[in-house]
N, C-alpha and C. Protein backbone atom coordinates (compact mmCIF):
# COMPACT_ATOMS: atom_id res chain seq x y z
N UNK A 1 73.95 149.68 -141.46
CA UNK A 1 72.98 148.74 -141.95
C UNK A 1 72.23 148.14 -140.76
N UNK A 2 70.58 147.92 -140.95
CA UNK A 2 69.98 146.87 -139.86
C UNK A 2 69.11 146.13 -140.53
N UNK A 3 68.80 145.59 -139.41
CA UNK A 3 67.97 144.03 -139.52
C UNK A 3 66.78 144.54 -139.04
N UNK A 4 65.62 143.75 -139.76
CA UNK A 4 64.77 143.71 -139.50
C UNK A 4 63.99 142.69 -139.78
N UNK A 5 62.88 142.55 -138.74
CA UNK A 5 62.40 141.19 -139.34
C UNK A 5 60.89 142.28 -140.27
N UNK A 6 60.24 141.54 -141.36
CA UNK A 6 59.08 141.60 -141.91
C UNK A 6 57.71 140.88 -141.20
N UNK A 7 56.60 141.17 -140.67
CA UNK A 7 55.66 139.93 -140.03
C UNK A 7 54.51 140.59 -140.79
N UNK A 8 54.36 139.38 -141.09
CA UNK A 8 52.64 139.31 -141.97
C UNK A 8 51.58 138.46 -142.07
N UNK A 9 50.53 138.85 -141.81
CA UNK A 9 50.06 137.24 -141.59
C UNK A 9 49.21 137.33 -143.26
N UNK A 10 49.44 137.50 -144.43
CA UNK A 10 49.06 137.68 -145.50
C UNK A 10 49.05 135.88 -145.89
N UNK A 11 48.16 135.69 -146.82
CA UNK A 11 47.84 134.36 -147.59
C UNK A 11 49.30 134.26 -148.12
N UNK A 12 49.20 132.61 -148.32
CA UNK A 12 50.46 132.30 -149.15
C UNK A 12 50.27 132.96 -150.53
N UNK A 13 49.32 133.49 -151.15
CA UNK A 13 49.46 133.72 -152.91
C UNK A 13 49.66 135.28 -152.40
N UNK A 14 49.49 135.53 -151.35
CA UNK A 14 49.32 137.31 -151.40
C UNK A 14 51.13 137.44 -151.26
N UNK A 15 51.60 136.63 -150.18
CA UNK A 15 53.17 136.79 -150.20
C UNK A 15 54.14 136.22 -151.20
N UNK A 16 53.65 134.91 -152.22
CA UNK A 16 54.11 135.03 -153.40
C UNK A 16 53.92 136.28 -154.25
N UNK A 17 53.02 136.75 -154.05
CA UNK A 17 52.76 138.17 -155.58
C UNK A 17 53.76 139.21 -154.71
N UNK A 18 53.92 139.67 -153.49
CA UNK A 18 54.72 140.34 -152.92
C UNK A 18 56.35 139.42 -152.79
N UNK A 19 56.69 138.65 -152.98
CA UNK A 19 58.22 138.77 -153.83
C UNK A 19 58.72 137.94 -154.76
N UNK A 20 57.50 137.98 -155.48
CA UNK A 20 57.95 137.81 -157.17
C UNK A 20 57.81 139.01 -157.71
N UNK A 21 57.17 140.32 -157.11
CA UNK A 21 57.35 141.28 -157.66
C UNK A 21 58.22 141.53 -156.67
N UNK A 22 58.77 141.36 -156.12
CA UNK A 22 59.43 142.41 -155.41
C UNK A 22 59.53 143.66 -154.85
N UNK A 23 58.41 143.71 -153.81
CA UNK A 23 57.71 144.76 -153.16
C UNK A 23 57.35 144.52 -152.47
N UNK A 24 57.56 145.25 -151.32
CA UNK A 24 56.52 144.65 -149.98
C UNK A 24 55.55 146.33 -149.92
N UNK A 25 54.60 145.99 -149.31
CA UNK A 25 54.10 147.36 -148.75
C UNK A 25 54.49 147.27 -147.35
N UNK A 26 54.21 148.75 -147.09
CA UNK A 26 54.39 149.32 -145.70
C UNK A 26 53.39 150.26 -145.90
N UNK A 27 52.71 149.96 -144.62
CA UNK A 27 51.61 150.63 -144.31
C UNK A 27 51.67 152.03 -143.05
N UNK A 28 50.33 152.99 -143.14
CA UNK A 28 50.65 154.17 -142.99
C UNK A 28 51.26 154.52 -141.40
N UNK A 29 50.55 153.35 -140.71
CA UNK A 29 50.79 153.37 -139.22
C UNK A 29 52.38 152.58 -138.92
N UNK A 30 53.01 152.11 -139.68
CA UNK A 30 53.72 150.91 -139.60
C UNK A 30 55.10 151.33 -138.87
N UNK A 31 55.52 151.04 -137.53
CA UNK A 31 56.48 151.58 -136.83
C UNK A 31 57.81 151.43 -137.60
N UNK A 32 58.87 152.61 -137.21
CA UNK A 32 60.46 151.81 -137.85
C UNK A 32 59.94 152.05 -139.39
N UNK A 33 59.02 152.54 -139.93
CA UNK A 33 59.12 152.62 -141.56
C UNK A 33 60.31 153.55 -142.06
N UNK A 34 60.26 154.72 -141.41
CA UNK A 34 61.28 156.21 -141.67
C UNK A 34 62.68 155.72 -141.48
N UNK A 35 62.85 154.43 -141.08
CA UNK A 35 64.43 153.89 -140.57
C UNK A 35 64.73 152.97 -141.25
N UNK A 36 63.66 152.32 -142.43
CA UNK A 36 64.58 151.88 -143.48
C UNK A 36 65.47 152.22 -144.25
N UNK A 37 66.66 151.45 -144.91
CA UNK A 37 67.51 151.76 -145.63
C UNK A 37 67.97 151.29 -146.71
N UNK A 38 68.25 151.26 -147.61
CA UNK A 38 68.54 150.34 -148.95
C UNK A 38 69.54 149.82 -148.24
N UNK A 39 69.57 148.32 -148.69
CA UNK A 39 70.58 147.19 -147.64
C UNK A 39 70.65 146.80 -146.82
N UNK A 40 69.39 147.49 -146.05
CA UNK A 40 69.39 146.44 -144.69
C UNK A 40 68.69 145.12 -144.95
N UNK A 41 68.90 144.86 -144.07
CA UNK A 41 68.73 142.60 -144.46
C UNK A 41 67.22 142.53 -143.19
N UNK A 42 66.57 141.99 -144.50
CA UNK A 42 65.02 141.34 -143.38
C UNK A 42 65.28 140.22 -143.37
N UNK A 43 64.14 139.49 -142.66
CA UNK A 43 63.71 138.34 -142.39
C UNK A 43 62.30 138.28 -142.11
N UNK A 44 61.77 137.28 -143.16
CA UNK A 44 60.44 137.33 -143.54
C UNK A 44 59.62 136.55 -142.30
N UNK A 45 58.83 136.94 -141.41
CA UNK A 45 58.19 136.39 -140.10
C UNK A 45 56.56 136.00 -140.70
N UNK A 46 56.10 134.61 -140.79
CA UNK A 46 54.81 134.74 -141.03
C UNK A 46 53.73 134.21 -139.46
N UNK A 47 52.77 135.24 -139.23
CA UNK A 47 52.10 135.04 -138.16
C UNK A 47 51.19 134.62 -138.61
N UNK A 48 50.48 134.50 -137.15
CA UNK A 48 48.94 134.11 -137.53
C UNK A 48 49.12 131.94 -137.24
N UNK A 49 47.67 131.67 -137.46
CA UNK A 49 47.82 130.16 -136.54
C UNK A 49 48.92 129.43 -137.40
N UNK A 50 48.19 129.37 -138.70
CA UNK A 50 49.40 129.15 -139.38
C UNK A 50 50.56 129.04 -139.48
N UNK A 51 51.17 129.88 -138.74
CA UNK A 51 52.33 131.00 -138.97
C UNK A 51 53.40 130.44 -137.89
N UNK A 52 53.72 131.79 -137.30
CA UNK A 52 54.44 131.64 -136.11
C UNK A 52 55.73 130.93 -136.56
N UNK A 53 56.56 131.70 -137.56
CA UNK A 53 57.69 130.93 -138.40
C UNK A 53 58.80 131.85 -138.91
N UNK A 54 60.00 132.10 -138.92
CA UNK A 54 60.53 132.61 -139.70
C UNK A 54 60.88 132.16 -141.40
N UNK A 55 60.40 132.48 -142.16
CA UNK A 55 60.18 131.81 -143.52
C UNK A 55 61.38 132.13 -144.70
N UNK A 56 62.07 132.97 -144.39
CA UNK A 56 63.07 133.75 -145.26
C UNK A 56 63.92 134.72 -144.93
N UNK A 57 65.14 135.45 -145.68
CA UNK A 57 65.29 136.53 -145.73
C UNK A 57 65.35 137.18 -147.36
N UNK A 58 65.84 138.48 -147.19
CA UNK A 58 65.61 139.27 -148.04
C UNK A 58 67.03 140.60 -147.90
N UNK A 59 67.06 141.45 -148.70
CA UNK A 59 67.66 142.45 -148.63
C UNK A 59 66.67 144.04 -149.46
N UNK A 60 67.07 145.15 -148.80
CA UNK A 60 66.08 145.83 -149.12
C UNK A 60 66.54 146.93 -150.19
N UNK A 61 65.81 147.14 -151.30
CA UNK A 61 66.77 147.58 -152.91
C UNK A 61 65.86 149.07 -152.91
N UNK A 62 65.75 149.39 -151.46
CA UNK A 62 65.26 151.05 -151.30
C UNK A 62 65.23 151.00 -150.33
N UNK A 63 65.10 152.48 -150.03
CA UNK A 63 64.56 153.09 -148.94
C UNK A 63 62.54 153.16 -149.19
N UNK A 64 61.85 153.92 -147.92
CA UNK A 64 60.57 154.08 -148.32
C UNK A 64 60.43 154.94 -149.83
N UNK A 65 59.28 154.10 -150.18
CA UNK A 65 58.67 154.73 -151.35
C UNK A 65 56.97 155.08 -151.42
N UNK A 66 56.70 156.24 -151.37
CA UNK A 66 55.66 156.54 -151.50
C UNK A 66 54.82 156.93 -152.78
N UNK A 67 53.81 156.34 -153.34
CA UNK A 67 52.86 156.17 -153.92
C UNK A 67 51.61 156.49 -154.07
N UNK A 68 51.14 157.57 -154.06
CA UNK A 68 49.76 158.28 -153.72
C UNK A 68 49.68 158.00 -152.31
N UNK A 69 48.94 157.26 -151.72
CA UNK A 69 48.98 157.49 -150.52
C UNK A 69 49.22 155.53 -150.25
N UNK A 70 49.91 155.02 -150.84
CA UNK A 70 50.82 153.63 -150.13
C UNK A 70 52.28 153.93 -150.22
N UNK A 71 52.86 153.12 -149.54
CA UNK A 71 54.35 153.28 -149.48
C UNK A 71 54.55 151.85 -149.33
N UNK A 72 55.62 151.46 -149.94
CA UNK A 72 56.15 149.89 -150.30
C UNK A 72 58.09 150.38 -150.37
N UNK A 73 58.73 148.90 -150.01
CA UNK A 73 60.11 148.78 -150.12
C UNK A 73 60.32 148.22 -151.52
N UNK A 74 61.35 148.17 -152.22
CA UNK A 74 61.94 146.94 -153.19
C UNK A 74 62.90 146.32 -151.92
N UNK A 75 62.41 144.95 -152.78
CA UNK A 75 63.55 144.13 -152.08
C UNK A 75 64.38 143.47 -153.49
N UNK A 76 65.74 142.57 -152.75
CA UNK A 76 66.52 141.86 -153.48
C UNK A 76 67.01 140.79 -153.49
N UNK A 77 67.70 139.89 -153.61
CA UNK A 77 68.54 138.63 -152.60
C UNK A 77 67.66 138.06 -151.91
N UNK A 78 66.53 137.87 -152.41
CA UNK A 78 65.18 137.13 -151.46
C UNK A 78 65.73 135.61 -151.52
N UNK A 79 65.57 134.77 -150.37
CA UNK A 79 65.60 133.41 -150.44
C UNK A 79 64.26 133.36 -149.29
N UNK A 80 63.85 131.94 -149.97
CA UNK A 80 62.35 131.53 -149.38
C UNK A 80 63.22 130.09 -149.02
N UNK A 81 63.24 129.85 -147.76
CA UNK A 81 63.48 128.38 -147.21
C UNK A 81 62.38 127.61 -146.93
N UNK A 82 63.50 126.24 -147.60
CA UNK A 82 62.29 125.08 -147.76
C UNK A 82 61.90 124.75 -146.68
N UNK A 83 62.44 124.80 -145.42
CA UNK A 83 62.75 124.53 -143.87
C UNK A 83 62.17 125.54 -143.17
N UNK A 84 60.82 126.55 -142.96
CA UNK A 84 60.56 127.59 -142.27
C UNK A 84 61.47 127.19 -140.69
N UNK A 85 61.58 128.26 -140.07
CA UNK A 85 62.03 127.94 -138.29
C UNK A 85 60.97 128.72 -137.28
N UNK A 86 60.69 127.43 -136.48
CA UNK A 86 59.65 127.89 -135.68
C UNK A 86 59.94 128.62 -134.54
N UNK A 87 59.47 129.75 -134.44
CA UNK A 87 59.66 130.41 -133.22
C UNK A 87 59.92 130.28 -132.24
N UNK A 88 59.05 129.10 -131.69
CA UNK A 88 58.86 128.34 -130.24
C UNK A 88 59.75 127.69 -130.28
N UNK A 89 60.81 127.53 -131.53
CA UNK A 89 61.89 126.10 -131.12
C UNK A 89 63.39 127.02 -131.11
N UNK A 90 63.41 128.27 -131.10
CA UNK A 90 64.97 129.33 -130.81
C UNK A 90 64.52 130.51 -129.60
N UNK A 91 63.40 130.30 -129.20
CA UNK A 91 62.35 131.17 -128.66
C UNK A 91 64.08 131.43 -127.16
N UNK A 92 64.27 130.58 -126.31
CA UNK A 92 65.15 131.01 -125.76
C UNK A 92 66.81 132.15 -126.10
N UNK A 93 66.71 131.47 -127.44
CA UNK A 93 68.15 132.08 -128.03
C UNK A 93 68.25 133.69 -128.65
N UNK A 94 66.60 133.88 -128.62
CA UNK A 94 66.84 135.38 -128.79
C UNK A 94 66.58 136.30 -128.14
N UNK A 95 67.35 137.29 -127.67
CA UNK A 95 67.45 138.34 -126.91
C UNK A 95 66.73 139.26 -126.94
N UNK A 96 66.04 139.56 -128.28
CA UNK A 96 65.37 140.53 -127.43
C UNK A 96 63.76 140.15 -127.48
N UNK A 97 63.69 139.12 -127.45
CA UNK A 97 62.35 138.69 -127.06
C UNK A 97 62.60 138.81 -125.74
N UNK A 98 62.24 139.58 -124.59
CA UNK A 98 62.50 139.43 -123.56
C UNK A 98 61.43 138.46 -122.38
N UNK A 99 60.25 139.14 -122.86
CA UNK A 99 58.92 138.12 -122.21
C UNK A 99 58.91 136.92 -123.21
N UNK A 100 59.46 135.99 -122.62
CA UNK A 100 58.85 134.48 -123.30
C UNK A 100 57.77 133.96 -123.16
N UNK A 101 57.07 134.21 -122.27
CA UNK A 101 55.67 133.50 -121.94
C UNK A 101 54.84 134.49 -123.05
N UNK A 102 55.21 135.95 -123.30
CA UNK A 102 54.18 136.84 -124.00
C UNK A 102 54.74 137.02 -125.34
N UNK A 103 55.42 136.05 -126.23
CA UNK A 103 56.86 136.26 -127.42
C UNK A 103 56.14 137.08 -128.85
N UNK A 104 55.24 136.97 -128.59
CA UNK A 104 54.35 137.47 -130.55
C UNK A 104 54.04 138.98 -129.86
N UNK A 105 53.93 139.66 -128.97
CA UNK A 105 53.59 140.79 -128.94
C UNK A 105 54.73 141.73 -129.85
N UNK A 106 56.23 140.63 -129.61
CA UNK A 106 57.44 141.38 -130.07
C UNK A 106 57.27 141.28 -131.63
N UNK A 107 56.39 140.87 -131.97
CA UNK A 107 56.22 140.56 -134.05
C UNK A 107 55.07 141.63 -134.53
N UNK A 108 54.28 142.14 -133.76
CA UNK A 108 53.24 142.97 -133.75
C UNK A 108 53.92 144.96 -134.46
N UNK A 109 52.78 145.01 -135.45
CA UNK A 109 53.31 146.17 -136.16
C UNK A 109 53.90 145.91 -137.51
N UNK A 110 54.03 144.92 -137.88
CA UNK A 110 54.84 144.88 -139.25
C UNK A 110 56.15 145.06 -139.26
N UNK A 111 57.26 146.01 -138.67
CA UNK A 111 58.64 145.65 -138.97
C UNK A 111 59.02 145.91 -137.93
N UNK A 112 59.68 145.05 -137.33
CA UNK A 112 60.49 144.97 -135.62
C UNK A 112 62.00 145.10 -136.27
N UNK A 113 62.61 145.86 -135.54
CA UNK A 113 63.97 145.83 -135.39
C UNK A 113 64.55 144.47 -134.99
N UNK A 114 65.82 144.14 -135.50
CA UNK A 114 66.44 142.93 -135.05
C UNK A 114 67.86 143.19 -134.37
N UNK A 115 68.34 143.13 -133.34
CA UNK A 115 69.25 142.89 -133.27
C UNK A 115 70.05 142.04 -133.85
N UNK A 116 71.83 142.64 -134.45
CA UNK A 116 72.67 141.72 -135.32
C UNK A 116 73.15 140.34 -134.18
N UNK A 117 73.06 139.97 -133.03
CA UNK A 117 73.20 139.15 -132.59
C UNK A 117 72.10 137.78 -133.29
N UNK A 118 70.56 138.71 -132.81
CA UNK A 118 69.68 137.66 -133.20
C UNK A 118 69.34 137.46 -134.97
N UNK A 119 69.43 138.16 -135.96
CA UNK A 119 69.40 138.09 -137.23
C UNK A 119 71.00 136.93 -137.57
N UNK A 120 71.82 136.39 -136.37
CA UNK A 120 72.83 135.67 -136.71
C UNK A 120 72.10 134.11 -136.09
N UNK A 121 71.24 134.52 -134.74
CA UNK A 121 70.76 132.84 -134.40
C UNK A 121 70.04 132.48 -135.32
N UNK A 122 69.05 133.46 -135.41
CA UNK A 122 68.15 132.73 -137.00
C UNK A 122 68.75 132.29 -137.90
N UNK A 123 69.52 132.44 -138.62
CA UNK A 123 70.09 132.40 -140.09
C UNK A 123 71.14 130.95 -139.51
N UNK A 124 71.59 131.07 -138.57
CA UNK A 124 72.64 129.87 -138.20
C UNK A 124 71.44 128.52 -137.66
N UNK A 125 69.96 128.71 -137.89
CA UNK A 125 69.13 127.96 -137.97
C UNK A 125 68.60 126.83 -139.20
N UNK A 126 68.82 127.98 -140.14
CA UNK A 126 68.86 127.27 -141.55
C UNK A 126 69.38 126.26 -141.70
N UNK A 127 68.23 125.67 -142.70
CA UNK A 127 69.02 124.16 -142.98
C UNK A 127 69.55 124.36 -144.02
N UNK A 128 70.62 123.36 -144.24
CA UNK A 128 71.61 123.26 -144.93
C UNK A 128 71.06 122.99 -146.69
N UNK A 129 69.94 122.37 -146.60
CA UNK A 129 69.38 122.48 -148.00
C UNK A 129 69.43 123.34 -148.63
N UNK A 130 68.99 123.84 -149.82
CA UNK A 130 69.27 124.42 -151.06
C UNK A 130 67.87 125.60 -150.07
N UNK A 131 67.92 126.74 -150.82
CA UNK A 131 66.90 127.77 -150.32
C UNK A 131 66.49 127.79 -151.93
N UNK A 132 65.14 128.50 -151.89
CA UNK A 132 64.64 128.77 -153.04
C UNK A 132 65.09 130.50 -153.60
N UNK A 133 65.15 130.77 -154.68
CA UNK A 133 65.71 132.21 -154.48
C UNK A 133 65.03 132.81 -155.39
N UNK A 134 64.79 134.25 -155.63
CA UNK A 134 63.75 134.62 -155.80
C UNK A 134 64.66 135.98 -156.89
């Protein structure tokens, strides 16, 4: 099983309709697509000025699926936290961000690999409040 984070800089109604249906797309260029797996565990990254947040995780209820010419995941076990975590405030604690001064180049592409070390600092970031679940 791996981790991955999700990064999108999509509108808030575009990433509600993507997991209330439960689907993300993946697009044709999109690195690490062929290495998904049903069950690996994301974490939803939103960029952009806005952004710059880890907003959720998720679990993934396929492998790629292709569709005429789109390809999208199911997901499952989605929780949306009320508490996003800002990048810039664990920015030391994760490993494989290695350039800190240059940290968003590592979110670039749509699905970055996570190391299980760092898919554990994030999540041990969460606040203790209730998550929303999906």
């Amino acid at each position: 099983m791996s981790n991955w984070i999700f990064g999108s800089k999509a509108t808030r109604h575009e990433f509600e309709k993507r997991v209330s249906g439960k689907k993300w797309p993946i697009f044709k260029h999109t690195p690490n697509k062929i290495k998904l797996r049903k069950g690996d565990k994301i974490i939803f990254y939103k960029a952009g000025k806005d952004g710059r947040k880890f907003i959720g995780t998720a679990s993934l209820g396929s492998e790629i699926i292709s569709e005429n010419v789109d390809y999208f995941v199911t997901l499952y076990d989605i929780q949306i936290w009320k508490k996003p975590i800002e990048v810039p405030t664990i920015l030391d604690e994760l490993q494989f961000i290695k350039n800190k001064s240059n940290w968003g180049m590592y979110f670039q592409g749509g699905v970055t690999s996570l190391p299980p070390e760092d898919y554990k600092v994030i999540l041990s970031k969460v606040s203790i409040s209730p998550t929303q679940k999906k």
